[in-house]
Protein backbone atom coordinates (compact mmCIF):
# COMPACT_ATOMS: atom_id res chain seq x y z
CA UNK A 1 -166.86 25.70 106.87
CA UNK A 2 -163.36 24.26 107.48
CA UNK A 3 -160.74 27.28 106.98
CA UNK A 4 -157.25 25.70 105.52
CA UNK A 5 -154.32 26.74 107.73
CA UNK A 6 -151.53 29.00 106.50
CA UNK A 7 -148.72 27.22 104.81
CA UNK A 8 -145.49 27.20 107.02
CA UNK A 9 -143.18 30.29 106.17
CA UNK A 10 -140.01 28.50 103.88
CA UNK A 11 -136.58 29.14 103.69
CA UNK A 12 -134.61 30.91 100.79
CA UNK A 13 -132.99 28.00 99.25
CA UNK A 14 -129.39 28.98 99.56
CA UNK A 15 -130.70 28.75 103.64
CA UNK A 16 -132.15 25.20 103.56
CA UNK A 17 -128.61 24.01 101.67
CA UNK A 18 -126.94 25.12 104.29
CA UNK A 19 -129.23 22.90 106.64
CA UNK A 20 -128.35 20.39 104.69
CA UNK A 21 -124.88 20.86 104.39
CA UNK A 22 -124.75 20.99 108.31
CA UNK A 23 -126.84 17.50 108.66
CA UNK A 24 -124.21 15.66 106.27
CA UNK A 25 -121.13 16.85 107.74
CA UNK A 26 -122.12 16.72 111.82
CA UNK A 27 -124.94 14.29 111.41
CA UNK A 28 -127.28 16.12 113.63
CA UNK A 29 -130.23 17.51 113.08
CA UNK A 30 -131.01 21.43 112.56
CA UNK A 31 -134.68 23.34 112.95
CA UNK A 32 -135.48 26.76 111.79
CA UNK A 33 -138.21 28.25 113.41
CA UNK A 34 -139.64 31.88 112.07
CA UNK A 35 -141.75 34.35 114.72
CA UNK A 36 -145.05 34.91 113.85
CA UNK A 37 -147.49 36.93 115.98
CA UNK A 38 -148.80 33.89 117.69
CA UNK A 39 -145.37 32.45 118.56
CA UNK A 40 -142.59 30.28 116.63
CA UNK A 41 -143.75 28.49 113.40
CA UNK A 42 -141.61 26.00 111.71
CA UNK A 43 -139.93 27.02 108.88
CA UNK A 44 -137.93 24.49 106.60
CA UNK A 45 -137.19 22.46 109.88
CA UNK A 46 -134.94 19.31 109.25
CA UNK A 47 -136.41 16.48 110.05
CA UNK A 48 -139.85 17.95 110.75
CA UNK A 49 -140.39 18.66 114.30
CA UNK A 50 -141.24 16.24 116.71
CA UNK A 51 -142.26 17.72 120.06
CA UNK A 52 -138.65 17.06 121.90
CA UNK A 53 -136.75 19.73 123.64
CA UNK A 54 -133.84 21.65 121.84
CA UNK A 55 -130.26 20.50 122.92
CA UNK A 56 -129.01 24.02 122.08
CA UNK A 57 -131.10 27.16 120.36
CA UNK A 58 -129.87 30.34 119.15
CA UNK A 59 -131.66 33.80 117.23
CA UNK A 60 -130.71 34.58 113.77
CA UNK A 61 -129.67 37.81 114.25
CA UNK A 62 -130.91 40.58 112.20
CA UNK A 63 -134.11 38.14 111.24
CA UNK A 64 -136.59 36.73 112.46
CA UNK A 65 -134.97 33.18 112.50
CA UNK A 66 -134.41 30.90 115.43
CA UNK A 67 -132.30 27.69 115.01
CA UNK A 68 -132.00 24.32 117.60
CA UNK A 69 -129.89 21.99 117.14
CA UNK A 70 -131.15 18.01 118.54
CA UNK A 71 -129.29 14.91 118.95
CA UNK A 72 -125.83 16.66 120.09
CA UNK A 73 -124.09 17.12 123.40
CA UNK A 74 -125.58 20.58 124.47
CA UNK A 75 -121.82 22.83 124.61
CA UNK A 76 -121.09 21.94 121.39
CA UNK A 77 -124.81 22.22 119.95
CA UNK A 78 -124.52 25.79 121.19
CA UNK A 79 -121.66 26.55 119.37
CA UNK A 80 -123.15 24.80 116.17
CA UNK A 81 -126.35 26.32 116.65
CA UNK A 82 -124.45 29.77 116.48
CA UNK A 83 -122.63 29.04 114.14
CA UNK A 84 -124.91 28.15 111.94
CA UNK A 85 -127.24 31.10 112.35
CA UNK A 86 -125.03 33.13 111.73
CA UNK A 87 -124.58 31.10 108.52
CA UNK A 88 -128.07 30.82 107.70
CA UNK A 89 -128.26 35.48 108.54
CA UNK A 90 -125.41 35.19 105.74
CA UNK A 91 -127.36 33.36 103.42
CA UNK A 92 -130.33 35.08 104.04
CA UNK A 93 -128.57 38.13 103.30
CA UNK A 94 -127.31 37.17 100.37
CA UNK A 95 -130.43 36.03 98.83
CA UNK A 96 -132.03 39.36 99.33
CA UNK A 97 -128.95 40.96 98.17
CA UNK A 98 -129.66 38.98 94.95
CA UNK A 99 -133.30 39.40 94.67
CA UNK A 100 -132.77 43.22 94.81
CA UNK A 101 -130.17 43.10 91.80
CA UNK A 102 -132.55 41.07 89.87
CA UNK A 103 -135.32 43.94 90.78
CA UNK A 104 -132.90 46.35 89.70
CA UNK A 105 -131.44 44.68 86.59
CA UNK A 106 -135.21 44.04 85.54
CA UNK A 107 -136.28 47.72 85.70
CA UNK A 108 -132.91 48.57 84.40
CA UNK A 109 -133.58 46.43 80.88
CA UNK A 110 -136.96 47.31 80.73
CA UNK A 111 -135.93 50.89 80.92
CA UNK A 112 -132.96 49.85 78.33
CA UNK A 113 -135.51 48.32 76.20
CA UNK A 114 -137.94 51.43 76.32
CA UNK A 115 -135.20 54.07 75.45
CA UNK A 116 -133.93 51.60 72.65
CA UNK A 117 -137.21 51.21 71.09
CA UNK A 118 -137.93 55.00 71.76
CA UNK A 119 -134.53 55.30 69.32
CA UNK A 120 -135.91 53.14 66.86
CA UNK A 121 -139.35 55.12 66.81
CA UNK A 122 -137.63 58.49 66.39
CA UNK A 123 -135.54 57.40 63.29
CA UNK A 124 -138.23 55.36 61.43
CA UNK A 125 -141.27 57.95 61.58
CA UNK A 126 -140.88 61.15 60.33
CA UNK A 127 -143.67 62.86 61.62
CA UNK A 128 -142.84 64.11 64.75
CA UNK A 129 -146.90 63.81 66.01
CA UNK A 130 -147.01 60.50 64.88
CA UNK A 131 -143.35 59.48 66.62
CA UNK A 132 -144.17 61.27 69.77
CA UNK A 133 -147.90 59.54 69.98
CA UNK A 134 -146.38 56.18 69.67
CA UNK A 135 -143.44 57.16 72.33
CA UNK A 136 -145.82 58.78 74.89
CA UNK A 137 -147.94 55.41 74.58
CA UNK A 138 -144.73 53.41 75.41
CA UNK A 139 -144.24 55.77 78.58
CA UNK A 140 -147.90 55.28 79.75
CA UNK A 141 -147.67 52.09 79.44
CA UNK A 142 -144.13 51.19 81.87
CA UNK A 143 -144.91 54.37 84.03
CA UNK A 144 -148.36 53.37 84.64
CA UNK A 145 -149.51 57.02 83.90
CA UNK A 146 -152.77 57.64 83.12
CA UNK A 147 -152.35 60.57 80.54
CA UNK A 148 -149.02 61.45 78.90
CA UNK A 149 -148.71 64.98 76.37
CA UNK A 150 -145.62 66.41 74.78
CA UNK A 151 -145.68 70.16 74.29
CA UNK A 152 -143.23 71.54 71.67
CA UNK A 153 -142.57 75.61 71.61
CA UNK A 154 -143.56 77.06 68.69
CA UNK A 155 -140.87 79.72 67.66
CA UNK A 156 -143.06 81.26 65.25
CA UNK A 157 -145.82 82.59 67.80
CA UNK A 158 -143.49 82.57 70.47
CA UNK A 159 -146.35 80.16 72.55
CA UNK A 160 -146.21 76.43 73.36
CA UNK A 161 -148.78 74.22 71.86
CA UNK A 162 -149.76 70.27 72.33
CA UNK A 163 -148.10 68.44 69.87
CA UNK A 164 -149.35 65.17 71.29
CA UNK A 165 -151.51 63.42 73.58
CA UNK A 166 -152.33 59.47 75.04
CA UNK A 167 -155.05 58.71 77.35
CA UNK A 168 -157.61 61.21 78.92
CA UNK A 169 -158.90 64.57 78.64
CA UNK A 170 -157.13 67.90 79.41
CA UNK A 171 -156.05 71.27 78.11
CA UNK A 172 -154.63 71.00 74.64
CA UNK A 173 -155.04 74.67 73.49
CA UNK A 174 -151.54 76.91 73.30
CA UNK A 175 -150.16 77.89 76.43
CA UNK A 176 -147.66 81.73 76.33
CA UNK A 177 -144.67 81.04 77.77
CA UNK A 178 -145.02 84.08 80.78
CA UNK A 179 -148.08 82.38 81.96
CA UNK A 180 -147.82 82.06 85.49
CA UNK A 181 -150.62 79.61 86.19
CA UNK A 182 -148.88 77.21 83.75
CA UNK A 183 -146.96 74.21 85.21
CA UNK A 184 -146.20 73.19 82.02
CA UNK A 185 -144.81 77.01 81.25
CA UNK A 186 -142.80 76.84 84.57
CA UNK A 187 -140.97 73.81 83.61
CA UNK A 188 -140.06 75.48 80.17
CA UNK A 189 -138.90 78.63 81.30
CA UNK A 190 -137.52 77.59 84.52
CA UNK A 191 -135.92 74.31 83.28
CA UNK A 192 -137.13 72.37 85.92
CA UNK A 193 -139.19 69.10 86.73
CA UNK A 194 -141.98 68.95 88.65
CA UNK A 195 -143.01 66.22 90.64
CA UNK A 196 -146.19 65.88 92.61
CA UNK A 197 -147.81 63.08 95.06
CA UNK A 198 -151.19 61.84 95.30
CA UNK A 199 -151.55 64.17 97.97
CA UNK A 200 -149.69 67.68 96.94
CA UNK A 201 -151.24 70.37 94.63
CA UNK A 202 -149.29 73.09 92.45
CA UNK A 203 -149.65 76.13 93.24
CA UNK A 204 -147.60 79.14 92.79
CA UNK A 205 -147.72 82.49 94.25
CA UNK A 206 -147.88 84.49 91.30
CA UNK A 207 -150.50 82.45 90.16
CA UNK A 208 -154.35 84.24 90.99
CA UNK A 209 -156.65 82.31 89.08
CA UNK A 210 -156.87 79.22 87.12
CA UNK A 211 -157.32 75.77 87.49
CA UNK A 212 -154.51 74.41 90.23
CA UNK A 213 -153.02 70.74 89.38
CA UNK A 214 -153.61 68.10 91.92
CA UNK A 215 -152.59 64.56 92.59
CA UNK A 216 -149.68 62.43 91.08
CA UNK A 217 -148.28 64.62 88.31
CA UNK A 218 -144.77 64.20 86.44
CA UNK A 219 -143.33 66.89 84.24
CA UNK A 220 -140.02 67.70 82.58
CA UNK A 221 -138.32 69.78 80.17
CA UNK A 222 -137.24 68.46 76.61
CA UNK A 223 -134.09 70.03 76.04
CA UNK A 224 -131.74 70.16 73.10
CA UNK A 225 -127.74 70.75 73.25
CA UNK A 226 -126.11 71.90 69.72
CA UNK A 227 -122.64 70.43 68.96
CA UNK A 228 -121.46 73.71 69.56
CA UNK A 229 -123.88 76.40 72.26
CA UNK A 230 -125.79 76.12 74.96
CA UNK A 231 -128.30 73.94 76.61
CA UNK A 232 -132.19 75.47 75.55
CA UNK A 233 -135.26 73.72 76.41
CA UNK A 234 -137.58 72.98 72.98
CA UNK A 235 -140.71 71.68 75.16
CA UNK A 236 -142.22 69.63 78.04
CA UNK A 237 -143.58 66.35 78.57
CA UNK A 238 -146.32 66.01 81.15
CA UNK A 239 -147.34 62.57 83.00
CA UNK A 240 -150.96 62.98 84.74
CA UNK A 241 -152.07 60.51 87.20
CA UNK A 242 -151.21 56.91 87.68
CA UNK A 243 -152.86 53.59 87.53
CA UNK A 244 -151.23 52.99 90.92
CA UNK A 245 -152.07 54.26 94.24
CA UNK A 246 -148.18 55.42 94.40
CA UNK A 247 -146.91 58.56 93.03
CA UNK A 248 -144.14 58.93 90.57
CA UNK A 249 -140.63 57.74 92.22
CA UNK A 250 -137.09 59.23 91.04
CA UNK A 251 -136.01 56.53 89.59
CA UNK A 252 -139.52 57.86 87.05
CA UNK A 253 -138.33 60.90 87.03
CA UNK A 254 -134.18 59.90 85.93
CA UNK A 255 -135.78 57.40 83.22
CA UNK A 256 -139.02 60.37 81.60
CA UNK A 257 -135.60 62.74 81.65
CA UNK A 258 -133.60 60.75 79.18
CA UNK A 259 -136.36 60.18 77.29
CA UNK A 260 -137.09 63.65 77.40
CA UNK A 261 -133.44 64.38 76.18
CA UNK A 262 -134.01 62.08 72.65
CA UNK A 263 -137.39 63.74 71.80
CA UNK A 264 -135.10 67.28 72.42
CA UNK A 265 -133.05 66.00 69.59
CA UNK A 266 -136.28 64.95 67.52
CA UNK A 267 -137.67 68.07 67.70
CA UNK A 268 -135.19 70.47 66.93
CA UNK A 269 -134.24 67.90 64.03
CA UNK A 270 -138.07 68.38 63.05
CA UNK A 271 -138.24 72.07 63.08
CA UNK A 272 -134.76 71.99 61.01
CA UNK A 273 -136.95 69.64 58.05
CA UNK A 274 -139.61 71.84 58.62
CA UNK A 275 -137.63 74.78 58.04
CA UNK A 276 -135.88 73.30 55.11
CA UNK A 277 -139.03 72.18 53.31
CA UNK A 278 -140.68 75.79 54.19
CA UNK A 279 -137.41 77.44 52.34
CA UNK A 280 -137.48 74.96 49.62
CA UNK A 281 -140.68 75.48 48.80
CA UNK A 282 -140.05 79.34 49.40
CA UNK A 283 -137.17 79.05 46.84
CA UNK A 284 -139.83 76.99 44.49
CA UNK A 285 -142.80 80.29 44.62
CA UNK A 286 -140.20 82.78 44.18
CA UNK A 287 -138.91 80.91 40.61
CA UNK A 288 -142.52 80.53 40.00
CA UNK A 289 -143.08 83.92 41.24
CA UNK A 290 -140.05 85.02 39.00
CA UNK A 291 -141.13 83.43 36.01
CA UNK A 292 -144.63 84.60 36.23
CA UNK A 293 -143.11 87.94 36.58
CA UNK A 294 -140.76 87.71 33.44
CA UNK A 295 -144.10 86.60 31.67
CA UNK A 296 -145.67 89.89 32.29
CA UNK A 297 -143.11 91.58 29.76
CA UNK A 298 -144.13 91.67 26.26
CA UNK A 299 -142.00 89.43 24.32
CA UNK A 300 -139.98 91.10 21.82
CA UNK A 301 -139.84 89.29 18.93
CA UNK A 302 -143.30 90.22 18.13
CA UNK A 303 -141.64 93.97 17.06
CA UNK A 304 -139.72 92.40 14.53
CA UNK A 305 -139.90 94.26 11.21
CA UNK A 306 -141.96 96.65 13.14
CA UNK A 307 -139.30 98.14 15.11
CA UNK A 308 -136.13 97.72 16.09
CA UNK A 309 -136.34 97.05 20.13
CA UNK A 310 -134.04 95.63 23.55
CA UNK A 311 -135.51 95.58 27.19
CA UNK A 312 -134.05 93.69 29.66
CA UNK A 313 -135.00 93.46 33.56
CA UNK A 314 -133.21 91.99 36.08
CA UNK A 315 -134.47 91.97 39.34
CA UNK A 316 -132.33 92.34 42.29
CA UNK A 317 -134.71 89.51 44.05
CA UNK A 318 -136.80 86.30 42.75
CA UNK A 319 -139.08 89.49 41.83
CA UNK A 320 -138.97 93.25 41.76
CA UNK A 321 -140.68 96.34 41.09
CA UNK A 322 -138.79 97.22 37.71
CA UNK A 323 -140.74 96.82 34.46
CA UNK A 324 -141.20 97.86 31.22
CA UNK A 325 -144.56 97.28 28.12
CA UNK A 326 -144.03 97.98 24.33
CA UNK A 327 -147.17 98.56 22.53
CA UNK A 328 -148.14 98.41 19.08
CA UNK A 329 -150.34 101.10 18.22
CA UNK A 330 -152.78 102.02 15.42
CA UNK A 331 -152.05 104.16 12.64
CA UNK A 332 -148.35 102.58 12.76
CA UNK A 333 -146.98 104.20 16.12
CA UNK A 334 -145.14 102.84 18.74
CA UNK A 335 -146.22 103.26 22.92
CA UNK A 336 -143.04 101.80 25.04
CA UNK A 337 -143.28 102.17 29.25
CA UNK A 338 -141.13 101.38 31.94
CA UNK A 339 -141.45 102.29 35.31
CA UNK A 340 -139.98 101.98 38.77
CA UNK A 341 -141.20 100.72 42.11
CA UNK A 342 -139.09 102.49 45.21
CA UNK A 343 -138.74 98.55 46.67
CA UNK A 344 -138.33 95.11 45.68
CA UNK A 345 -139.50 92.29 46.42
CA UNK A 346 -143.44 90.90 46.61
CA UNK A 347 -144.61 94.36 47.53
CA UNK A 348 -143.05 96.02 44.33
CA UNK A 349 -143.91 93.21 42.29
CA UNK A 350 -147.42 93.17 43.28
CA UNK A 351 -147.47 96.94 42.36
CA UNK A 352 -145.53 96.57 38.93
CA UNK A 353 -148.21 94.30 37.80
CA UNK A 354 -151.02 96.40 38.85
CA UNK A 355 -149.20 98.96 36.87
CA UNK A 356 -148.87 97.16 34.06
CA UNK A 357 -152.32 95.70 33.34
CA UNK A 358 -153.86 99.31 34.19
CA UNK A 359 -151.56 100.84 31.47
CA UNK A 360 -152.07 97.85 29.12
CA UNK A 361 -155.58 98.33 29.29
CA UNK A 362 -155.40 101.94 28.62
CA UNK A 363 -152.82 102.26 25.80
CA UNK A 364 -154.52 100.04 23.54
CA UNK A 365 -157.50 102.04 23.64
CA UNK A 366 -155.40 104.58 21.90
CA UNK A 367 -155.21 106.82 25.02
CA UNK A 368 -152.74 109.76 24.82
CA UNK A 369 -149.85 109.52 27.17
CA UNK A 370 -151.23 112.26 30.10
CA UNK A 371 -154.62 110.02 30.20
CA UNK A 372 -152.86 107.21 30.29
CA UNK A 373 -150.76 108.36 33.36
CA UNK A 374 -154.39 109.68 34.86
CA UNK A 375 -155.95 106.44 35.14
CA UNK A 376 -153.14 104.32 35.74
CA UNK A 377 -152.68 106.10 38.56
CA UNK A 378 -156.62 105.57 39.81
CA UNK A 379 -155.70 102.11 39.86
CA UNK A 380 -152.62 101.73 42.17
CA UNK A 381 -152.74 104.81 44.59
CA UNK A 382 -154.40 102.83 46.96
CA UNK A 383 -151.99 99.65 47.31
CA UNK A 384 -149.07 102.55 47.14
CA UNK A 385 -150.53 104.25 50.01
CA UNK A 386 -151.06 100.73 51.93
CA UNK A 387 -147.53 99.41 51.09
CA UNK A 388 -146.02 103.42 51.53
CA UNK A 389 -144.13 103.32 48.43
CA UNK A 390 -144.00 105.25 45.45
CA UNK A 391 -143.59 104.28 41.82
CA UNK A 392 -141.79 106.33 39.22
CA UNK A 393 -142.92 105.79 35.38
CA UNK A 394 -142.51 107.34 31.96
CA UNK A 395 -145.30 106.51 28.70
CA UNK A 396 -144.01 108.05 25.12
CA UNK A 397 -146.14 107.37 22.19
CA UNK A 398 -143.55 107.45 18.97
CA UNK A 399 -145.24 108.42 15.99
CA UNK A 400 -142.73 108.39 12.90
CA UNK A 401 -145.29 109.72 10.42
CA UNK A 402 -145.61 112.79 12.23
CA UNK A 403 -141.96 112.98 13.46
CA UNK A 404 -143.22 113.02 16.88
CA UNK A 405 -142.63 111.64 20.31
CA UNK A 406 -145.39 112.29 22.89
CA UNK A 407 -144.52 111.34 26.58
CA UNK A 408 -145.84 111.19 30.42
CA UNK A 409 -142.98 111.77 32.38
CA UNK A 410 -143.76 110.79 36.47
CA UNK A 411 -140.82 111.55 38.29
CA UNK A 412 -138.96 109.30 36.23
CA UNK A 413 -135.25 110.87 35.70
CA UNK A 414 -134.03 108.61 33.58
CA UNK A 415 -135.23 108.68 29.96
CA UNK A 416 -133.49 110.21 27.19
CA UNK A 417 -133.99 110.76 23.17
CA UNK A 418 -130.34 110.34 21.30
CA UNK A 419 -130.21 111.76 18.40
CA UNK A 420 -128.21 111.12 15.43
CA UNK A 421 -125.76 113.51 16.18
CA UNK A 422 -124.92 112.21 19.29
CA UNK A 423 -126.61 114.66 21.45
CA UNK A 424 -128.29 113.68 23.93
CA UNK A 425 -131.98 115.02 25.71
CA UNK A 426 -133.18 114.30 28.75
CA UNK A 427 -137.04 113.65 28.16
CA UNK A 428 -138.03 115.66 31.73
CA UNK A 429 -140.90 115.19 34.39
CA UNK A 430 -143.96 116.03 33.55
CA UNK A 431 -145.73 115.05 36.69
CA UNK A 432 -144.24 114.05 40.39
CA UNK A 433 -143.95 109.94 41.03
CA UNK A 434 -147.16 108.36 41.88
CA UNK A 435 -148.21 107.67 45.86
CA UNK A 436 -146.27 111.59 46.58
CA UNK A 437 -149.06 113.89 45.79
CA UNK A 438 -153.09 113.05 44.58
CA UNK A 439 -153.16 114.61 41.35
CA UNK A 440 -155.78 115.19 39.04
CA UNK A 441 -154.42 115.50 35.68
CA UNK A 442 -151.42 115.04 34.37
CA UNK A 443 -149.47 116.40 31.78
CA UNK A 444 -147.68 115.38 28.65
CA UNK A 445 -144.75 116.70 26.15
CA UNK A 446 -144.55 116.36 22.58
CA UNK A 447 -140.49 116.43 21.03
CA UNK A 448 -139.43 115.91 17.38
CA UNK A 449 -138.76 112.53 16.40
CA UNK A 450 -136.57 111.25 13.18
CA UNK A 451 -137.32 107.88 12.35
CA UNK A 452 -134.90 105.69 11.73
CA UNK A 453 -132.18 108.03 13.19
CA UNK A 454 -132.88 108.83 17.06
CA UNK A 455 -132.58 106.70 19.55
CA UNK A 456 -135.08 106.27 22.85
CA UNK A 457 -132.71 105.12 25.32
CA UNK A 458 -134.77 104.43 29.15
CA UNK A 459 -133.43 102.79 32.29
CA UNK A 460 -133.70 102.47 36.30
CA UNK A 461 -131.46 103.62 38.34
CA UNK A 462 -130.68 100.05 39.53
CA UNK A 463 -128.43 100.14 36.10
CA UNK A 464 -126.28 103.21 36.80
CA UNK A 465 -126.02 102.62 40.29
CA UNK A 466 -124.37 99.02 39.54
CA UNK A 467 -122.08 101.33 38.43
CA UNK A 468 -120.60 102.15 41.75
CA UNK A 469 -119.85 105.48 40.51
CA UNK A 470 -122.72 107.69 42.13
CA UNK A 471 -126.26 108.36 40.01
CA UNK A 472 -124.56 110.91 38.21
CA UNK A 473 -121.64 109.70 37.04
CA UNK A 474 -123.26 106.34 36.24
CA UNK A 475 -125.93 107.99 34.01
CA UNK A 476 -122.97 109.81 32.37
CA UNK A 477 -121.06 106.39 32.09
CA UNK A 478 -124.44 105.15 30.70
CA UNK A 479 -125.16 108.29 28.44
CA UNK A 480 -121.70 107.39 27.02
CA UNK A 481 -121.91 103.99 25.80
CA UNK A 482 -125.22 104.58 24.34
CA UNK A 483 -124.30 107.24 22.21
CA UNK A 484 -121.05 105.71 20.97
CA UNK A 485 -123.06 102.77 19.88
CA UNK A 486 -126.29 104.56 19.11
CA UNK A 487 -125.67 103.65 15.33
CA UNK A 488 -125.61 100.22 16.04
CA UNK A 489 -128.55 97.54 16.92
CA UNK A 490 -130.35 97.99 19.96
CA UNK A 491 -129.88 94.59 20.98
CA UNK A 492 -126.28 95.43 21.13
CA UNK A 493 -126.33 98.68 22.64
CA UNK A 494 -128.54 96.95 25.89
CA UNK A 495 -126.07 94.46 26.00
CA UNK A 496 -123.01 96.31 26.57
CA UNK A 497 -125.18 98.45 28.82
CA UNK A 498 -125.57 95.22 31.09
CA UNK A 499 -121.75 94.14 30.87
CA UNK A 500 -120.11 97.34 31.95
CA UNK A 501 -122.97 97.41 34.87
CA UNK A 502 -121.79 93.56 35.39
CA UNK A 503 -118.09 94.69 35.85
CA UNK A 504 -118.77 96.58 39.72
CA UNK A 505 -118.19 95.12 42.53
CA UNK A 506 -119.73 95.61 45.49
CA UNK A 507 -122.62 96.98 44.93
CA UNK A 508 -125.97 96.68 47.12
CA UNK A 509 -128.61 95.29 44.97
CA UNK A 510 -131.35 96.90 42.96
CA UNK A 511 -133.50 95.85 40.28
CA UNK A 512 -131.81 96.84 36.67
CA UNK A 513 -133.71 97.55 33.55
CA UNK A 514 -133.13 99.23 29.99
CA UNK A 515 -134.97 99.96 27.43
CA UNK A 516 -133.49 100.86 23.63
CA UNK A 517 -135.93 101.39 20.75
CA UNK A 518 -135.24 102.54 17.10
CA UNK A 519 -138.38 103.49 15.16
């Protein structure tokens, strides 16, 4: 077998126009020979070399270049010959000069092109897996990494957890921020890269156990700036391995970092959605929540002709633990209930309906007030004792046939009977609030009761404290409007009631309910 024999080394071009430059103006003839290992090979010679000695001959210097110079007289072909190789070093020079820019300006627009694209990724998807999946694939793929994973800190849990991944197998399962195995927790906490050769291994002193991370490894910190504050890092991004023998250079390292620096701005933009949707749809459940709530309480046009009735509740949240029930009773009486949950909020609404379906169920059966109170009281002492709050309620059964009013009183302080004369009595506890003591029975009071005439006037002390006046005073203020209007409609009366609470001013909230009835 006949082996071919290497093709002659050639010149850069801007080197063989200068050869010919040098022909056409001195009309003598230039070789350029190139060392090899073996000895001089011609490289771009001009005319091709013919066996005849050199007039003059002369290094390149700083290559590995030799130039002779024929057909000349030999002091001035020694001149020309240096002359021209230093010429031809120039040129040489230059064309590396220019093949390095183009290297440079190639990985610079490919680089442009990347974090351009990476721009157009981040504002056209809006999931932030989806965006980051695509982006890591695009850094892969020009970084020659053989698995690339963003991990995002989850403020909630306080841990950081994979948000994406491209290429390979690895650990994808939440990582605390204090662990000190964790190169991808160093980099967060410490706000520092970490780059690693095909040859180096992590390791860290602090670190006893646990897998150690060898071989060409990449890793920096996603960071996010506010217009106004400082500098905190909102994840990592991890390169692992590369399709190359080489490991991951700086100029890697400057171009993952601004990458790193848009995702920081995608991700705290995500968690700001993210926390806007979770409060919208916050602010959506607690109107549901609200309504739902409202529902609960019996609507009152259903007393009309029956009784003349005003409630109102107005909780100091979406929902609260205010509430009151009217009940139409056999043998043409009259149950009305309103109680008072120590919170607001979820907790006390959750309670206030317990409340209310347990006495619901048991009025109707035509319960008296004290047995009402008894079982009622069965029903939520265990979610009182769980939430450690306590509920305050009163139960009076109006019966105008027998000119009686029959009530439960459970640490409630504020329920009163007006009578026509203006007087006014306080309808006492009977019985201490629910979720303070375990009681077994409860008891009940029975006060005269004119039809038509008196007045059951019950409220929270959400109301009188809107007064800004202290409980006392506001239940006098209270007291006082009541019984001035106590001829007048009850619908009225509860209205007023609500305006002169409306006129205080800063007042911490509480949930505010009344209750007027005329029977």
């Amino acid at each position: 077998m006949t082996t071919a024999a290497p093709s002659p080394p050639r010149l850069p071009a801007s080197a063989r126009g200068v050869l010919d430059d040098f022909r056409r103006a001195f009309g003598e003839a230039a070789l350029v020979w190139q060392r090899t290992g073996d000895g001089w090979d011609p490289a771009g010679a001009h005319p091709a070399a013919d066996g005849r000695s050199a007039d003059a001959a002369a290094e390149v210097p700083g290559t590995a270049l030799r130039v002779e110079i024929r057909d000349g007289t030999a002091e001035d072909s020694a001149a020309a010959a240096r002359f021209l190789g230093a010429m031809l070093a120039r040129a040489a020079k230059h064309e590396d000069e220019i093949r390095s820019f183009s290297r440079e300006i190639g990985e610079r627009y490919e680089e442009i092109t990347l974090l351009y694209s990476i721009s157009e990724i981040l504002g056209s998807i809006i999931s932030l897996e989806n965006a980051a999946r695509t982006i890591l694939g695009e850094v892969a793929s020009i970084l020659s990494a053989r698995r690339a994973a963003l991990w995002v800190h989850d403020r909630d849990t306080g841990m950081i957890r994979l948000a994406a991944v491209v290429g390979g197998e690895g650990h994808s399962e939440p990582v605390a921020v204090d662990d000190p195995c964790s190169i991808t927790a160093a980099v967060f906490r410490e706000g520092r890269h970490v780059l690693l050769g095909p040859g180096e291994e992590y390791q860290r002193e602090d670190c006893t156990s646990g897998a150690r991370q060898r071989g060409s490894f990449l890793s920096v910190p996603v960071s996010y700036t506010p217009p106004e504050g400082e500098t905190r890092a909102v994840g990592v991004i991890n390169l692992i391995g590369r399709e190359t023998n080489e490991g991951f250079s700086a100029g890697d390292l400057k171009l993952l970092s601004a990458i790193a620096s848009q995702i920081g701005a995608a991700v705290e933009n995500n968690r700001l959605i993210a926390e806007s949707l979770r409060q919208q749809r916050l602010a959506r459940e607690l109107e549901l929540a609200h309504d739902l709530q409202l529902k609960l309480l019996p609507p009152l046009e259903q007393f009309r002709g029956y009784a003349e009735v005003a409630a109102r509740c107005v909780p100091a949240e979406s929902v609260g633990g205010d509430f009151y029930h009217l009940f139409r009773l056999p043998n043409n009486r009259l149950g009305v209930l309103i109680g008072d949950v120590s919170s607001h909020g979820f907790g006390a609404a959750l309670i206030m309906a317990l409340t209310i379906s347990a006495v619901a169920i048991h009025a109707s059966e035509g319960d008296a007030p004290s047995e009402v109170l008894h079982r009622t009281h069965r029903a939520v002492i265990d979610e009182l004792e769980n939430t450690e709050m306590y509920l305050t309620l009163v139960y009076a059964v109006i019966d105008p046939a027998a000119g009686t009013l029959t009530y439960s009183n459970a640490g409630h302080g504020h329920a009163f009977r007006i009578l026509a004369s203006g007087e006014a009595q306080r309808l006492a506890a009977t019985d201490p609030p629910f979720g303070i003591v375990d009681r077994d029975t409860y008891a009940e009071t029975t006060v005269e009761w004119v039809s038509g005439e008196d007045l059951l006037f019950l409220f929270t002390d959400g109301l009188s404290d809107a007064l800004d006046a202290g409980e006392i005073e506001g239940e006098r203020v209270l007291l006082e409007v009541a019984t001035d209007m106590r001829r007048e409609p009850p619908e009225d009366i509860c209205a007023r009631l609500f305006d002169r609470a409306g006129e205080a001013t800063h007042v911490p909230p509480d949930d505010r309910t009344a209750v007027v009835v005329r029977f």
